[in-house]
Protein backbone atom coordinates (compact mmCIF):
# COMPACT_ATOMS: atom_id res chain seq x y z
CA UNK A 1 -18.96 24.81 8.13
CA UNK A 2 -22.40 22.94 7.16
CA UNK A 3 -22.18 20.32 4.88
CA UNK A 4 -25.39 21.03 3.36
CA UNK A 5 -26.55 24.99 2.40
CA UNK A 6 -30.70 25.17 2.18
CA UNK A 7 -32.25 27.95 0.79
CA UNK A 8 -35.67 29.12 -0.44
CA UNK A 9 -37.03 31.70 -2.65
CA UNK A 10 -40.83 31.62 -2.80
CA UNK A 11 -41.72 28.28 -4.32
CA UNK A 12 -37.74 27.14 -5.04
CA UNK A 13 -35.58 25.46 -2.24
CA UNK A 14 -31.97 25.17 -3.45
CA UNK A 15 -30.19 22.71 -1.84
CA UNK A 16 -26.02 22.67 -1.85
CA UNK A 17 -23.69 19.93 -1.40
CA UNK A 18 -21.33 22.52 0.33
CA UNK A 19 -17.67 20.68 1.06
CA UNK A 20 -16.42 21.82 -1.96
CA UNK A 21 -12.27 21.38 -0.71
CA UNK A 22 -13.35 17.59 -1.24
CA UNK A 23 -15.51 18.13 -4.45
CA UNK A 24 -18.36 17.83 -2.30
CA UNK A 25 -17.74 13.84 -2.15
CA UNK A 26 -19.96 11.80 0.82
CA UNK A 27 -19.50 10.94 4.12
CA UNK A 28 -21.27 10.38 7.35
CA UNK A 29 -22.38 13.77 8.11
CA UNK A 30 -23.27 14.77 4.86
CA UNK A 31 -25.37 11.53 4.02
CA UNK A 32 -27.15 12.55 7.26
CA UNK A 33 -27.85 15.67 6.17
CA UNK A 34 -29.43 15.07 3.18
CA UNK A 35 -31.72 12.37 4.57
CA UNK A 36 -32.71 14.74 7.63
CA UNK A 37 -33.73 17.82 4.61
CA UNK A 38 -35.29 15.16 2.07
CA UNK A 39 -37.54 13.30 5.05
CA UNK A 40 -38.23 16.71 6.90
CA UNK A 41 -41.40 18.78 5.43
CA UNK A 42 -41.84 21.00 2.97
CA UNK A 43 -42.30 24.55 4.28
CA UNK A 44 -45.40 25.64 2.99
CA UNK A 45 -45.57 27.31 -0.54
CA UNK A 46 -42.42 25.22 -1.74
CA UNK A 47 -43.45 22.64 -5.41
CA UNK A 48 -39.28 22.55 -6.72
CA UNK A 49 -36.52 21.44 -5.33
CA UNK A 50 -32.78 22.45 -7.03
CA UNK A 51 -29.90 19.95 -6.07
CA UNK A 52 -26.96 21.53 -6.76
CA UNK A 53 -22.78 21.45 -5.54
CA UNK A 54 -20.46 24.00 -3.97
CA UNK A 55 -17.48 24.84 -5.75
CA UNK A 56 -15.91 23.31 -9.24
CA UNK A 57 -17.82 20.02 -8.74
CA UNK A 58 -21.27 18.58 -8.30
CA UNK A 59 -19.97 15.17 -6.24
CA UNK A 60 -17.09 13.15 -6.76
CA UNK A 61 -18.53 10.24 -4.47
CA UNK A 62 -16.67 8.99 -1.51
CA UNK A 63 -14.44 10.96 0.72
CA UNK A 64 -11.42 9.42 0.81
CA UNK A 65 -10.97 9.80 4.55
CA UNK A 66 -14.49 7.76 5.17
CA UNK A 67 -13.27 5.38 2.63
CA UNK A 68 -10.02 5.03 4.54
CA UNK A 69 -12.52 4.25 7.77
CA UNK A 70 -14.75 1.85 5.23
CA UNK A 71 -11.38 -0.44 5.17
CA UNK A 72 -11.53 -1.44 8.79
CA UNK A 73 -15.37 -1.82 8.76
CA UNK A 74 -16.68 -5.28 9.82
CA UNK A 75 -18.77 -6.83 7.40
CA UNK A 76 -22.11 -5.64 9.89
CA UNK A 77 -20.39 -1.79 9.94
CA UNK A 78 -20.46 -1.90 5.80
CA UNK A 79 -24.00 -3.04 6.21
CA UNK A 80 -24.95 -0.48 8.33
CA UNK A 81 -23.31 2.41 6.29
CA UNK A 82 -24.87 1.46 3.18
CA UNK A 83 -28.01 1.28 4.68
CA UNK A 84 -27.41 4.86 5.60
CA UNK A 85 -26.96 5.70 1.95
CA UNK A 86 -29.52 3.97 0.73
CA UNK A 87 -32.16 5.69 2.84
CA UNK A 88 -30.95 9.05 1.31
CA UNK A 89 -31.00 8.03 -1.81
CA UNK A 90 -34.39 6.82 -1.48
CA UNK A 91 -35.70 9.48 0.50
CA UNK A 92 -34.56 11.52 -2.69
CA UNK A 93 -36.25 9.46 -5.22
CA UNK A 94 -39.20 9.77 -3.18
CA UNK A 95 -39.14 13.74 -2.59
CA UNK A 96 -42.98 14.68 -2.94
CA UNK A 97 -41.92 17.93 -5.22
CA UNK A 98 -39.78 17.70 -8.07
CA UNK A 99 -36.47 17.73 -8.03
CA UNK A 100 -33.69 18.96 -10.75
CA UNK A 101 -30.21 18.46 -10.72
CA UNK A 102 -27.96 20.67 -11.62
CA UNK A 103 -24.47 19.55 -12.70
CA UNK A 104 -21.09 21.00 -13.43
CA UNK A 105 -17.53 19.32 -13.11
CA UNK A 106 -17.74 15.96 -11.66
CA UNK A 107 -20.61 13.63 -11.06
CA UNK A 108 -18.82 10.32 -10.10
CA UNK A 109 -20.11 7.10 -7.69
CA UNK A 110 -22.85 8.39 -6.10
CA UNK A 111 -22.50 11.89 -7.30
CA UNK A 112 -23.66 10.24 -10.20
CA UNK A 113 -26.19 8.12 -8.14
CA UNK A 114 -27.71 11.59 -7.10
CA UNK A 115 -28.33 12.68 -10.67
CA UNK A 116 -30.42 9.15 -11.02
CA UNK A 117 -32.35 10.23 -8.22
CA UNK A 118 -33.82 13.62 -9.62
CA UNK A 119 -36.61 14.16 -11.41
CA UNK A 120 -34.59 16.87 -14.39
CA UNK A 121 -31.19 16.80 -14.70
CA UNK A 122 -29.10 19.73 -16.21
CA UNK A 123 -25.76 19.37 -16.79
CA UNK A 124 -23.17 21.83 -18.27
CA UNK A 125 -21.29 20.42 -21.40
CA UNK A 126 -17.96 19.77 -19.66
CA UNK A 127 -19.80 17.72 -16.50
CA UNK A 128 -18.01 14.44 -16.58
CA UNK A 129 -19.87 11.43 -15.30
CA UNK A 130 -18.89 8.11 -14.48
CA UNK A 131 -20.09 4.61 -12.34
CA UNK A 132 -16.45 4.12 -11.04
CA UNK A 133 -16.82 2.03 -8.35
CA UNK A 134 -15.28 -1.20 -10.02
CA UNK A 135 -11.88 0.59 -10.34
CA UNK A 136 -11.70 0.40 -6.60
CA UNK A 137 -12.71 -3.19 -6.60
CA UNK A 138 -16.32 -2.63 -5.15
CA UNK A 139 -19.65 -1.70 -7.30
CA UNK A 140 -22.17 0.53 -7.51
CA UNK A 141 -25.14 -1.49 -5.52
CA UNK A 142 -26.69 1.04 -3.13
CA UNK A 143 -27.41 3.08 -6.05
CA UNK A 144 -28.02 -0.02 -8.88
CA UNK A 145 -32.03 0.60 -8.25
CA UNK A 146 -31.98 3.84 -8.68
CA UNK A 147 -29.79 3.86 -12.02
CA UNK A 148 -30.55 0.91 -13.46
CA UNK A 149 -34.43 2.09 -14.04
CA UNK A 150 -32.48 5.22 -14.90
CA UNK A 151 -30.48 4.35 -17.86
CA UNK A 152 -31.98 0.63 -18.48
CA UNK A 153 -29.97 -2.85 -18.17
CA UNK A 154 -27.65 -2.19 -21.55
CA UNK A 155 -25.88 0.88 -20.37
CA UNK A 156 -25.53 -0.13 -17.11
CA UNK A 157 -23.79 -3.07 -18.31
CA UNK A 158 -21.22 -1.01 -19.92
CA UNK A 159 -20.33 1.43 -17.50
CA UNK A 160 -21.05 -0.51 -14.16
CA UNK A 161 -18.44 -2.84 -15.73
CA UNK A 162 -16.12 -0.36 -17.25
CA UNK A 163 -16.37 1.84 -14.83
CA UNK A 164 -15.83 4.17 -17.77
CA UNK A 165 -15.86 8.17 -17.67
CA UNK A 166 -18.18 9.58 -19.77
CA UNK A 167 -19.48 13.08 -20.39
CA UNK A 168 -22.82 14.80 -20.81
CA UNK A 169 -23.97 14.09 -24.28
CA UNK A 170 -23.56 10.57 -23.55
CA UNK A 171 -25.27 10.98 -19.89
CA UNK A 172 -27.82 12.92 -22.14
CA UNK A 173 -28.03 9.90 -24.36
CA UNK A 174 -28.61 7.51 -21.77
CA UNK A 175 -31.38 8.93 -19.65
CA UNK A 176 -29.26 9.91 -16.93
CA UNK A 177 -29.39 13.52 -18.25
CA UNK A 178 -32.38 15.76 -19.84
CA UNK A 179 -30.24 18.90 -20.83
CA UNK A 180 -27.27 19.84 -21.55
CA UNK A 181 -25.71 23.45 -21.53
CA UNK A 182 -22.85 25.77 -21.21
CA UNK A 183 -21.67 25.84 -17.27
CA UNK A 184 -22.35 29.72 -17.88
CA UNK A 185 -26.13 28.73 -19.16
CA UNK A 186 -26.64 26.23 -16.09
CA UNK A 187 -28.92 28.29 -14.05
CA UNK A 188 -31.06 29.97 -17.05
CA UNK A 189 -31.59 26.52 -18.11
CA UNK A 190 -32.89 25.09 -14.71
CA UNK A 191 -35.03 28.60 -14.40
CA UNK A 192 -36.74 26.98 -17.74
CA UNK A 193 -37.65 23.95 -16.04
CA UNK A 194 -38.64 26.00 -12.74
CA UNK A 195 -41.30 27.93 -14.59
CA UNK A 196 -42.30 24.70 -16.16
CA UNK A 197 -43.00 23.37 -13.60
CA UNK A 198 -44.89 26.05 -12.14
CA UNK A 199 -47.37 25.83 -14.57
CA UNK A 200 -48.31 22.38 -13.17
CA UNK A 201 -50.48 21.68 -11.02
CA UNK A 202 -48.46 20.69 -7.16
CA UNK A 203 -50.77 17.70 -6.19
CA UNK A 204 -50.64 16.45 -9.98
CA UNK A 205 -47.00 16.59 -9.99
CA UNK A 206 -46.38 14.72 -6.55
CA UNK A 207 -48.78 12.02 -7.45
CA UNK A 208 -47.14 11.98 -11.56
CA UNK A 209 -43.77 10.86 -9.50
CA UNK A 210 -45.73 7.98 -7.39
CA UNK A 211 -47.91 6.80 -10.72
CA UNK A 212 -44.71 6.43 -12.37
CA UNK A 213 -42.76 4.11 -9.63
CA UNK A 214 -45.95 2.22 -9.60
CA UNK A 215 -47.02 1.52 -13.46
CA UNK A 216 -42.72 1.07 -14.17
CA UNK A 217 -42.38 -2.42 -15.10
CA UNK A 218 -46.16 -3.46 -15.03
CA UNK A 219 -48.50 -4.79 -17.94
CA UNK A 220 -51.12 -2.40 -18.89
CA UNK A 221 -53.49 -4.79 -18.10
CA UNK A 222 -52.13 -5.11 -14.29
CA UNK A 223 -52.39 -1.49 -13.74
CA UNK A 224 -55.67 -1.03 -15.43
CA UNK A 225 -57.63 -0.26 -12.38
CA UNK A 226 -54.95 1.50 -10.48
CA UNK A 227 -54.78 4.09 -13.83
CA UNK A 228 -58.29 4.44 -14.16
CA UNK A 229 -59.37 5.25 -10.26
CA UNK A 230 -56.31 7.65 -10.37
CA UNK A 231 -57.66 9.73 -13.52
CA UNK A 232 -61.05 9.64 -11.84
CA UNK A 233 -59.85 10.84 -8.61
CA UNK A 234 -58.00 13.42 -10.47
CA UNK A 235 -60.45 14.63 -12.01
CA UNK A 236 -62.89 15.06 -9.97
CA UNK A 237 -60.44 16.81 -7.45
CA UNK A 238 -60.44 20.02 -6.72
CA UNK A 239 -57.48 20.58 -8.85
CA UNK A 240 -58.42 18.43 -11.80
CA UNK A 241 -61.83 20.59 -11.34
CA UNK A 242 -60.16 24.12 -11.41
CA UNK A 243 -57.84 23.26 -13.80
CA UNK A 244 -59.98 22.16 -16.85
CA UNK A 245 -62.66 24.63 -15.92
CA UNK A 246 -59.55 27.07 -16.04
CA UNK A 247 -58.72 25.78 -19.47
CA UNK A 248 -62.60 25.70 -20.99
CA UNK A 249 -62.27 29.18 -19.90
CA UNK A 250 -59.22 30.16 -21.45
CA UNK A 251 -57.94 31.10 -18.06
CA UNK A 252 -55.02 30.86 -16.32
CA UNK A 253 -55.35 27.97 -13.35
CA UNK A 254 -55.23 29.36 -9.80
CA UNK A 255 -51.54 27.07 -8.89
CA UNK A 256 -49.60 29.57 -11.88
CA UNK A 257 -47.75 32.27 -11.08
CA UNK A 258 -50.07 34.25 -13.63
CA UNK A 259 -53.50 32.48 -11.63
CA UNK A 260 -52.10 33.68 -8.03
């Protein structure tokens, strides 16, 4: 059985954490997975990206049989394993189409690393989420970049440390989450956000993601020139062009489902 279940419908790939007799929790093959989808390209037409889990859970982190192998690891083999992870998790965060989560049941360790990663996160009101890792005596470092410009220093304090539970209106309170829902509402709600999205423009939105990594943390006056030669690029594209002629004209612009 694949770990990982890809499938597209016109401009939507839905991708599926699919081991759900292990709540869809990590290991070797499906780390590899993901990295091979999220650093392959884009067939042609696709602008979202759905992240989603098999089953009653979204990811409960580690399997516990590739933990068990983690114990005999040499100090180089732990290295090299979260190196692994890392590189998926970055490949994620750097997807050039925007990705939404969608969670139910449990987000935990780097199931709840993954919803750090996406762009929109929707999570149904019983989703449970939690940074666990210091109950097993380790931490949550291959995903402390990731979460940490996520949810900010003060709540990752808390629940780093902790190693707390917590559900979806907290998530939802933090950053970590953007909506929250009735399991049975999950997929309306993430169909919102779909059509959303569809009303912005593809090369906008890819470049939004990269202006963002690169003006996070930085003085306004230290990006100054990077912000203003993007705008001007922008708009003198030819999607900046077509879209605020499209506007002026009170017309719908050619990348919406309505300007197709």
């Amino acid at each position: 059985m694949a770990s990982l279940l890809i499938s597209t419908s016109g401009p939507v790939v839905t991708v599926s954490l699919n081991r759900p007799q292990v709540r869809n929790a990590f290991n070797e093959e499906l780390i590899a997975e993901v990295t091979h989808w999220a650093t392959s390209p884009m067939p042609q037409g696709v602008r979202v990206a759905v992240l989603r889990g098999e089953g009653m859970h979204f990811c409960a982190g580690a399997d516990l049989t590739w933990m068990a192998k983690m114990v005999g690891y040499s100090h180089d083999e732990n290295v090299r394993d979260a190196k692994a992870m890392a590189a998926m998790f970055r490949a994620l965060d750097t997807l050039p189409i925007p990705l939404i989560g969608r969670i139910h049941g449990a987000a935990l360790g780097g199931g709840a690393g993954l919803a750090a990663v996406c762009d929109i996160v929707v999570a149904s009101d019983t989703a449970q989420f939690g940074f666990t890792e210091a109950k097993l005596g380790i931490l949550p470092a291959v995903i402390s970049p990731f979460t940490v410009a996520k949810i900010g220093t003060s709540a990752a304090r808390e629940l780093f440390l902790t190693g707390a539970r917590f559900g979806a209106a907290r998530a939802r309170e933090i950053g970590l989450v953007h909506a929250v829902c009735p399991e049975a509402g999950l997929d309306t709600t993430v169909d919102g956000y779909v059509r959303e999205l569809l009303t912005s423009a593809p090369g906008a939105v890819s470049a939004a993601k990269t202006l963002i990594a690169q003006v996070a943390g930085q003085s306004p006056p230290d990006v100054a020139d990077l912000t203003a030669e993007t705008i001007a690029r922008h708009r003198v594209g030819a999607e900046g062009q077509n879209g605020m002629r499209a506007f002026l004209d009170k017309q719908p612009a050619p990348w919406t489902p309505d300007g197709r």
